[in-house]
PDB file of N, CA and C in Angstrom:
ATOM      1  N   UNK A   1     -57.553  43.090  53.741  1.00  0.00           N
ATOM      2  CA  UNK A   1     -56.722  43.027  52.553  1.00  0.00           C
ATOM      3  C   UNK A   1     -56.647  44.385  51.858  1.00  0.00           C
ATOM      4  N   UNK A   2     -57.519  45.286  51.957  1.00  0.00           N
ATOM      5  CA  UNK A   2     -57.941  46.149  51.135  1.00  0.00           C
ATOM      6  C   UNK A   2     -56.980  47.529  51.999  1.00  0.00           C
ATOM      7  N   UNK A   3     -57.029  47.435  52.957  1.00  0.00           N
ATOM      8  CA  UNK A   3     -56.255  48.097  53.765  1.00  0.00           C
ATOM      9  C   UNK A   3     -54.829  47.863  53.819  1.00  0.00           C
ATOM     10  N   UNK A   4     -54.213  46.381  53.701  1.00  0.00           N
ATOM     11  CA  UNK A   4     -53.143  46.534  53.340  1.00  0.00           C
ATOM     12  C   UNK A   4     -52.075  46.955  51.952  1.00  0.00           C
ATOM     13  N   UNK A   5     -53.247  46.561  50.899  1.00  0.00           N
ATOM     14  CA  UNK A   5     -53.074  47.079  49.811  1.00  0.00           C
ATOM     15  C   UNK A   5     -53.028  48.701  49.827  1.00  0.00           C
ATOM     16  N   UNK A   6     -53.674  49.680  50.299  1.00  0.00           N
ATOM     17  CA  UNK A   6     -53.887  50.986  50.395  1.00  0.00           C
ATOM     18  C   UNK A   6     -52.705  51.271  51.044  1.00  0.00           C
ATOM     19  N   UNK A   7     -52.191  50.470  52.289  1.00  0.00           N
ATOM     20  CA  UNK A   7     -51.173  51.277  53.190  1.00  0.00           C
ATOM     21  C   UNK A   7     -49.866  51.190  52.407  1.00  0.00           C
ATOM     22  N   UNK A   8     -49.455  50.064  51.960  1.00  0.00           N
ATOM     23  CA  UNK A   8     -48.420  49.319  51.284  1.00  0.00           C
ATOM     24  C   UNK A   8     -48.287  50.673  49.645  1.00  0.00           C
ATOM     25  N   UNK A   9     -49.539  50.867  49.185  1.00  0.00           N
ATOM     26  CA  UNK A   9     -49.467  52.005  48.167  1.00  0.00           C
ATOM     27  C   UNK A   9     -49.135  53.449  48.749  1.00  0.00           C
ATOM     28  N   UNK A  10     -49.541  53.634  49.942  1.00  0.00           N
ATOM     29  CA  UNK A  10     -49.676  55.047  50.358  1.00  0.00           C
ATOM     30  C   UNK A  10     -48.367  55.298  50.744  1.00  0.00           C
ATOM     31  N   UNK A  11     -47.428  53.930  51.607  1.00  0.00           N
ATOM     32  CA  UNK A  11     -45.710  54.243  51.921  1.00  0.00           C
ATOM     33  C   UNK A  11     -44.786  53.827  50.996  1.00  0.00           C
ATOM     34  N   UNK A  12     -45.234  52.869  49.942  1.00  0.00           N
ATOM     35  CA  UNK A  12     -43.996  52.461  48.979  1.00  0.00           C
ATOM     36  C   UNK A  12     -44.310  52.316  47.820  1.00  0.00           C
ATOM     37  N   UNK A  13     -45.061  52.204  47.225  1.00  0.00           N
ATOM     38  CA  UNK A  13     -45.439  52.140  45.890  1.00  0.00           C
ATOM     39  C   UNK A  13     -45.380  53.887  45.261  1.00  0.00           C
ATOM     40  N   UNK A  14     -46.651  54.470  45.882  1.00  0.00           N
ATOM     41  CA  UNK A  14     -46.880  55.885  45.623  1.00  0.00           C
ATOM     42  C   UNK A  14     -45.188  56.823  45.207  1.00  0.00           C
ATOM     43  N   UNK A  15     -44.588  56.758  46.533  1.00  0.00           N
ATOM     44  CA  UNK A  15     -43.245  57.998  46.380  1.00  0.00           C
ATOM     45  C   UNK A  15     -42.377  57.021  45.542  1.00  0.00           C
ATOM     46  N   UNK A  16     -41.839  55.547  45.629  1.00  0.00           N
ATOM     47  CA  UNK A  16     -41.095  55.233  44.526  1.00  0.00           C
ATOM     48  C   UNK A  16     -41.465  55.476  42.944  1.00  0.00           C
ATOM     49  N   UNK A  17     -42.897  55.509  42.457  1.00  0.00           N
ATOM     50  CA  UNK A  17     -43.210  55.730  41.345  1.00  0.00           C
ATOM     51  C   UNK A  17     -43.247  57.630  40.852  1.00  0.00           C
ATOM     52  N   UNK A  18     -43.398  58.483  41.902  1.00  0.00           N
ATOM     53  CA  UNK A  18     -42.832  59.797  42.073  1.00  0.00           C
ATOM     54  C   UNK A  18     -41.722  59.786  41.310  1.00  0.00           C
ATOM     55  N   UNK A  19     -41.082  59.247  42.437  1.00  0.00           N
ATOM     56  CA  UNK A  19     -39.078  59.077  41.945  1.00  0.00           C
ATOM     57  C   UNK A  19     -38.679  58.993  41.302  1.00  0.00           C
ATOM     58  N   UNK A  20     -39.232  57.819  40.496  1.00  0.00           N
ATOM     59  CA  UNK A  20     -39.325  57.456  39.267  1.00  0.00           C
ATOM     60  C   UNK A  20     -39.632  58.692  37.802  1.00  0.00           C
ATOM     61  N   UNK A  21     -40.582  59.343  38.384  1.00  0.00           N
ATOM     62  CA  UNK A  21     -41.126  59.822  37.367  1.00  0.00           C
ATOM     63  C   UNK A  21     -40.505  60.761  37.240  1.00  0.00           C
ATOM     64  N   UNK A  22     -39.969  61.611  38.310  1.00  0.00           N
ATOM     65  CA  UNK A  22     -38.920  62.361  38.631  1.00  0.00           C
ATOM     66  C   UNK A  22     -37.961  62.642  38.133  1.00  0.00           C
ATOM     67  N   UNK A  23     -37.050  61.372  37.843  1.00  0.00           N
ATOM     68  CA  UNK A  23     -35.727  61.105  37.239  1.00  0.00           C
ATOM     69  C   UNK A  23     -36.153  60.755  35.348  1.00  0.00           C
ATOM     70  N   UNK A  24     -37.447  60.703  35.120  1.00  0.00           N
ATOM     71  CA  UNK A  24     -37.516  60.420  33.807  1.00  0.00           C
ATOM     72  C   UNK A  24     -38.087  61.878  33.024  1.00  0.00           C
ATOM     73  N   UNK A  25     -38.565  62.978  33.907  1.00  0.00           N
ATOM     74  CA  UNK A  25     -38.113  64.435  33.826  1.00  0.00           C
ATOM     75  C   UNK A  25     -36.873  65.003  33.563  1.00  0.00           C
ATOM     76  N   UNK A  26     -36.199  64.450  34.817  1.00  0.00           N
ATOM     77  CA  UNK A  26     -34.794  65.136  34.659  1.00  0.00           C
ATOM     78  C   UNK A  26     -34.091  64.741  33.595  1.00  0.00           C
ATOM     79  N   UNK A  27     -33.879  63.394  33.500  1.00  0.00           N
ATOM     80  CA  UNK A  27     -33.626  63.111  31.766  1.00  0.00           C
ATOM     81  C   UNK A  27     -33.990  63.511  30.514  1.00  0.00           C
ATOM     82  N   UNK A  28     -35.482  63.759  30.843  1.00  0.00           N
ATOM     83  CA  UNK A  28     -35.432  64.649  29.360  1.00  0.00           C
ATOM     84  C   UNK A  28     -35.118  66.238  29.660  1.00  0.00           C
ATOM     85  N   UNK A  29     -35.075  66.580  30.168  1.00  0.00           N
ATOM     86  CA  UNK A  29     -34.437  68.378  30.821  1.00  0.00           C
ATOM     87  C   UNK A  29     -33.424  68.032  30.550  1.00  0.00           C
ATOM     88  N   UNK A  30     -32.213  67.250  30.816  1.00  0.00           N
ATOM     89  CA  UNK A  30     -30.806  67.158  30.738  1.00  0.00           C
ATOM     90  C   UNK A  30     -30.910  66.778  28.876  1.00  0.00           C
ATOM     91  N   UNK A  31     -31.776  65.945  28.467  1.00  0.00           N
ATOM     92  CA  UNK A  31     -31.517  65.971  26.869  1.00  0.00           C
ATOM     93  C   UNK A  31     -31.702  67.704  25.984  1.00  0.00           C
ATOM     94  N   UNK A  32     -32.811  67.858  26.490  1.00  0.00           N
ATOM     95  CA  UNK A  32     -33.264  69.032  25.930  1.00  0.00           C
ATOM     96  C   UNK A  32     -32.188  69.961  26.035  1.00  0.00           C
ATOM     97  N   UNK A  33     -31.248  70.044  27.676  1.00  0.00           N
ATOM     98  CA  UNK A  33     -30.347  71.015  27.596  1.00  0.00           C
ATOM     99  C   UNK A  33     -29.134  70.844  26.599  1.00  0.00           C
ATOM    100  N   UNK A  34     -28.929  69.301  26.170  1.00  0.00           N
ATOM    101  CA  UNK A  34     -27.853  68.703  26.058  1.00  0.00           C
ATOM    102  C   UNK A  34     -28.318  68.902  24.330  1.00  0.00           C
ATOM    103  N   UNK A  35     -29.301  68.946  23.583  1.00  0.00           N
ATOM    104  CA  UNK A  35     -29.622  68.964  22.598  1.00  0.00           C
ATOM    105  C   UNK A  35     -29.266  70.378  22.017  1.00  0.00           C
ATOM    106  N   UNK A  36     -29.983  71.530  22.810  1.00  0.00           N
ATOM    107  CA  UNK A  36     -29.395  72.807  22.324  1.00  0.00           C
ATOM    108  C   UNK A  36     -28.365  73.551  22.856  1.00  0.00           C
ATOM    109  N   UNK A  37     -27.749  73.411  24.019  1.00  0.00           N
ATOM    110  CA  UNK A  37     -26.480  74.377  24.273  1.00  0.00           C
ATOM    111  C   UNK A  37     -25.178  73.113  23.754  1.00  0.00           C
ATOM    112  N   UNK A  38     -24.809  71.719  23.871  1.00  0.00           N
ATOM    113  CA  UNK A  38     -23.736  71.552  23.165  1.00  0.00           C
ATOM    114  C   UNK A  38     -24.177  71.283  21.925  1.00  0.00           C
ATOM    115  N   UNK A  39     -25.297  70.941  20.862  1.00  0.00           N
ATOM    116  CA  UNK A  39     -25.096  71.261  19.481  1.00  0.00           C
ATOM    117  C   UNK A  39     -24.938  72.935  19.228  1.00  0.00           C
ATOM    118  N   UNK A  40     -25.179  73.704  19.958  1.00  0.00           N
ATOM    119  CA  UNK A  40     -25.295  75.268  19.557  1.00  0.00           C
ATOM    120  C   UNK A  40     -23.809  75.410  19.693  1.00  0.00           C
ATOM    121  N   UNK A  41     -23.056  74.763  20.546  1.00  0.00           N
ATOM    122  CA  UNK A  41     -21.668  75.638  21.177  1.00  0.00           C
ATOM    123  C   UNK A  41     -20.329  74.978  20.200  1.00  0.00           C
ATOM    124  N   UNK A  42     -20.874  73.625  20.156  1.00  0.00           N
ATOM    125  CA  UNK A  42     -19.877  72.715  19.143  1.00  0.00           C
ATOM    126  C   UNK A  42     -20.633  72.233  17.810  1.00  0.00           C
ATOM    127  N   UNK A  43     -21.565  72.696  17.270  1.00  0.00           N
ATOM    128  CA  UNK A  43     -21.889  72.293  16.191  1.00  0.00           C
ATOM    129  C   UNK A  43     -22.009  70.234  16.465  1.00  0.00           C
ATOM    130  N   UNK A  44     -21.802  69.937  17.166  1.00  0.00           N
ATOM    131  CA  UNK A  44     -21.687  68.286  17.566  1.00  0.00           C
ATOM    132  C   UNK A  44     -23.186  67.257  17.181  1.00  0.00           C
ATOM    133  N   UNK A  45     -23.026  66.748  16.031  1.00  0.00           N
ATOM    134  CA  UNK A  45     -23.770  66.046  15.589  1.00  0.00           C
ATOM    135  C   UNK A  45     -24.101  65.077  16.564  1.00  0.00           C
ATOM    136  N   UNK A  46     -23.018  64.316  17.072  1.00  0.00           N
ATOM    137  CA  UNK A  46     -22.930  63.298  18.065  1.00  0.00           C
ATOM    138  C   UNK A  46     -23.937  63.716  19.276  1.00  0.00           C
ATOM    139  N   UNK A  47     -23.418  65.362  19.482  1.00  0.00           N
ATOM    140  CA  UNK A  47     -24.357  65.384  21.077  1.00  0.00           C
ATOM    141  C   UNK A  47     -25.717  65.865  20.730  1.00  0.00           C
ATOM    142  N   UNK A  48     -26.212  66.389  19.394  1.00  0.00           N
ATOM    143  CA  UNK A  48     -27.486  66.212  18.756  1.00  0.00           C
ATOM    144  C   UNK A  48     -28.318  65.151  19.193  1.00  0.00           C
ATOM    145  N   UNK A  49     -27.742  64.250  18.658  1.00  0.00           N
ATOM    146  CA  UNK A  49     -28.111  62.480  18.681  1.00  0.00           C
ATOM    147  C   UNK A  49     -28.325  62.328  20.230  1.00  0.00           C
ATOM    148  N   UNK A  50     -27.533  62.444  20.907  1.00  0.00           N
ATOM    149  CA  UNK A  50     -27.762  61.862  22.100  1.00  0.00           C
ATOM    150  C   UNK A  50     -28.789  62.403  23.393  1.00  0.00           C
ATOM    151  N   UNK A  51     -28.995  63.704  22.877  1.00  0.00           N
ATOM    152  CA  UNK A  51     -29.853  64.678  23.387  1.00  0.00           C
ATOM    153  C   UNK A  51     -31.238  64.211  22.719  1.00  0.00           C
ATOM    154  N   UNK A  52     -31.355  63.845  21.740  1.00  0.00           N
ATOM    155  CA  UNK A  52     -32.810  63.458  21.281  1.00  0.00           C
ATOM    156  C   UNK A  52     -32.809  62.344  22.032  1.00  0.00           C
ATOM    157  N   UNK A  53     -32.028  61.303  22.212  1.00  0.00           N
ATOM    158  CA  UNK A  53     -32.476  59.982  22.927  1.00  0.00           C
ATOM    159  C   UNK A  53     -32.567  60.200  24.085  1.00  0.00           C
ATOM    160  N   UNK A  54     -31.966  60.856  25.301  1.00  0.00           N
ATOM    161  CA  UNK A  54     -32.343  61.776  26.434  1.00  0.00           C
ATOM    162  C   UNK A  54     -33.665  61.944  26.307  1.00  0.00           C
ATOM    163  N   UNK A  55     -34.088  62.879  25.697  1.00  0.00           N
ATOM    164  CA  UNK A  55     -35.740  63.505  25.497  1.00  0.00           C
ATOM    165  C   UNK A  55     -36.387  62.227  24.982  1.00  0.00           C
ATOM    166  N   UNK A  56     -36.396  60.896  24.360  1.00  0.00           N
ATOM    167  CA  UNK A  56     -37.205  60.152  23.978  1.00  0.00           C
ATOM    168  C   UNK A  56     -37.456  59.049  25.242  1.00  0.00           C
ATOM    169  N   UNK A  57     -36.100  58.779  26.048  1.00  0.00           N
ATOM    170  CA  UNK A  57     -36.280  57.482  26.615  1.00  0.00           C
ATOM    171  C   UNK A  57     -36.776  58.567  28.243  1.00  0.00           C
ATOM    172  N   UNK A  58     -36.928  59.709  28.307  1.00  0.00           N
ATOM    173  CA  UNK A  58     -37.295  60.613  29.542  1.00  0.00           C
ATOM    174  C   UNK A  58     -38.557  60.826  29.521  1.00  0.00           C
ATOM    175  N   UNK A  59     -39.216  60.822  27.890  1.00  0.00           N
ATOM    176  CA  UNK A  59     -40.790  60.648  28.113  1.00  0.00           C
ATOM    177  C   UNK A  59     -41.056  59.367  27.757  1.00  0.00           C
ATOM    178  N   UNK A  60     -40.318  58.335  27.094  1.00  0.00           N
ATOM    179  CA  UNK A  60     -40.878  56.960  27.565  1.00  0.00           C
ATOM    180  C   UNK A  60     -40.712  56.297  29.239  1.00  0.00           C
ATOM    181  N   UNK A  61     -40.002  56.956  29.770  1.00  0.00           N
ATOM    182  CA  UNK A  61     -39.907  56.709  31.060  1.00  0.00           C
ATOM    183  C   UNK A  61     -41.664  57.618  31.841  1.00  0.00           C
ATOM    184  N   UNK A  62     -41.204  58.782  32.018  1.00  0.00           N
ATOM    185  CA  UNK A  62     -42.741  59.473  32.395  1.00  0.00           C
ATOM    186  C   UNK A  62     -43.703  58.906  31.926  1.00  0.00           C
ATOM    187  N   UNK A  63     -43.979  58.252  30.564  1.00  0.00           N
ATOM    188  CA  UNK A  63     -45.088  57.562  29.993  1.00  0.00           C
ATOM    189  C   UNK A  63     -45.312  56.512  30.874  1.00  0.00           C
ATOM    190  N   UNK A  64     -44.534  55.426  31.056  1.00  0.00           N
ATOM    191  CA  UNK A  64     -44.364  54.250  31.654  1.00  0.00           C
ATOM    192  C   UNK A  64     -44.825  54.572  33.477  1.00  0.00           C
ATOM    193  N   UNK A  65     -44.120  55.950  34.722  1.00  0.00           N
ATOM    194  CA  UNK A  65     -44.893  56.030  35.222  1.00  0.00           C
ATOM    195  C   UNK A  65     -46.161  56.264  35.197  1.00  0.00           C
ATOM    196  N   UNK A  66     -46.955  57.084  34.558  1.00  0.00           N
ATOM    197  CA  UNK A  66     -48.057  57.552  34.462  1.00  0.00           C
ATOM    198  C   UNK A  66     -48.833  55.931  34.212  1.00  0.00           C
ATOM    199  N   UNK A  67     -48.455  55.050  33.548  1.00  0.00           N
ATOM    200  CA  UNK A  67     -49.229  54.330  33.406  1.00  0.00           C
ATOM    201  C   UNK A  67     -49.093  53.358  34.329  1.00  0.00           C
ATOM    202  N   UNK A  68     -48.215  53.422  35.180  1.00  0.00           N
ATOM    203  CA  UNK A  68     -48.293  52.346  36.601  1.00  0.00           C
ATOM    204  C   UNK A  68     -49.152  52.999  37.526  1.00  0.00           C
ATOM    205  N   UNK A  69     -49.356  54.577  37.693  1.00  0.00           N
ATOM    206  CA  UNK A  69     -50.387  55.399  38.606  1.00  0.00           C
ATOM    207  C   UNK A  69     -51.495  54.706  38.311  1.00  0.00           C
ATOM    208  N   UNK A  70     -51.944  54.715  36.711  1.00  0.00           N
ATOM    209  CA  UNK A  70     -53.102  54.212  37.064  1.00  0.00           C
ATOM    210  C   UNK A  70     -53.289  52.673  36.782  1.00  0.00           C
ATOM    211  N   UNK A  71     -52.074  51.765  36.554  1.00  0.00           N
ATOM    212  CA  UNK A  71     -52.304  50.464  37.077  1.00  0.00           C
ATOM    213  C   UNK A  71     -52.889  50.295  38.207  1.00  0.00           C
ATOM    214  N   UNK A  72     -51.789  50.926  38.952  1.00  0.00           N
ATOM    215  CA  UNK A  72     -51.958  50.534  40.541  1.00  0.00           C
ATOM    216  C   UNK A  72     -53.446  51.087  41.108  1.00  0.00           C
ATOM    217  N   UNK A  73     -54.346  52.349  40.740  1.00  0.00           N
ATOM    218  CA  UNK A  73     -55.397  52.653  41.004  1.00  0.00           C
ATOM    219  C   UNK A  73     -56.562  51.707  40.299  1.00  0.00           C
ATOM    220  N   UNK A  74     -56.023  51.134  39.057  1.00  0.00           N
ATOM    221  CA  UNK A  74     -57.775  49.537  38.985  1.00  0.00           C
ATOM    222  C   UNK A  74     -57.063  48.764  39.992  1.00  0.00           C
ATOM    223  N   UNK A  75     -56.092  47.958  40.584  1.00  0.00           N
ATOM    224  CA  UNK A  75     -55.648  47.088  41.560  1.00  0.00           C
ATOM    225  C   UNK A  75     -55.981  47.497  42.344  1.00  0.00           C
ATOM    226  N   UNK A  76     -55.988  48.269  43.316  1.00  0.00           N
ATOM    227  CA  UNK A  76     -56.471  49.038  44.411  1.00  0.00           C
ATOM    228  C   UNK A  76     -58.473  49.357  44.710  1.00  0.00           C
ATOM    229  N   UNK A  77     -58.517  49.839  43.424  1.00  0.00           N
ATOM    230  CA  UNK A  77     -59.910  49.889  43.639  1.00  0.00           C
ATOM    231  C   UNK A  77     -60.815  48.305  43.237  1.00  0.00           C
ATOM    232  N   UNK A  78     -59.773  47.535  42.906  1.00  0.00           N
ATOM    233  CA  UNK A  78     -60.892  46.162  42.756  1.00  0.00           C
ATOM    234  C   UNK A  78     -60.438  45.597  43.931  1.00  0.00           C
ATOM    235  N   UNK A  79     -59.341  45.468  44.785  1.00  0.00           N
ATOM    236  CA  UNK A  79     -59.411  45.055  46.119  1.00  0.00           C
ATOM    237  C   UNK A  79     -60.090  45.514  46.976  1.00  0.00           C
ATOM    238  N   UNK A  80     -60.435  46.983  47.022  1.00  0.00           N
ATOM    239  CA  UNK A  80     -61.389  47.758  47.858  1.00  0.00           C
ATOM    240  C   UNK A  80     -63.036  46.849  47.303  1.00  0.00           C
ATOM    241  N   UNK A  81     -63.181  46.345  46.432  1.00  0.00           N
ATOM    242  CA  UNK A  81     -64.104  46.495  45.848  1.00  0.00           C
ATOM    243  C   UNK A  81     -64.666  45.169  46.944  1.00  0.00           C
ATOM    244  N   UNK A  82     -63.879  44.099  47.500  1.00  0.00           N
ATOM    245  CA  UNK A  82     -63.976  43.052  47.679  1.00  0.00           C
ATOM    246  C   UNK A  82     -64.384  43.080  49.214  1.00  0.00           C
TER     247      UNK A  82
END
């Protein structure tokens, strides 16, 4: 059991939660860019706004992986445990 749990983490769990975490980077990089070059270029309140929510829901996303890494590492190590 403990082995399938490990293999099943090591090919699909592991790089989808990467991916994941990945794209909740790039979202906040795309807010951050989106926060200061179109409020700098258009004065745009609107793309202000939307650039902060970019940067908020890009580290609630990274937050959210980080905390499935180490879900999945107590699941893993209490099946090993068995």
């Amino acid at each position: 059991m403990g082995q399938l749990v490990q293999a099943l983490n090591t090919v699909i769990i592991n790089p989808l939660l990467v991916l994941l975490f990945a794209a909740g980077l790039a979202v906040f990089v795309f807010g951050v860019a989106e926060f200061f070059f179109k409020f700098n270029i258009r004065g745009d309140e609107h793309a202000k706004e939307d650039g902060k929510n970019h940067m908020l829901w890009g580290i609630v996303g990274m937050f959210v992986m980080a905390s499935a890494f180490g879900i999945i590492a107590v699941i893993q190590n209490t099946v090993n445990s068995f």
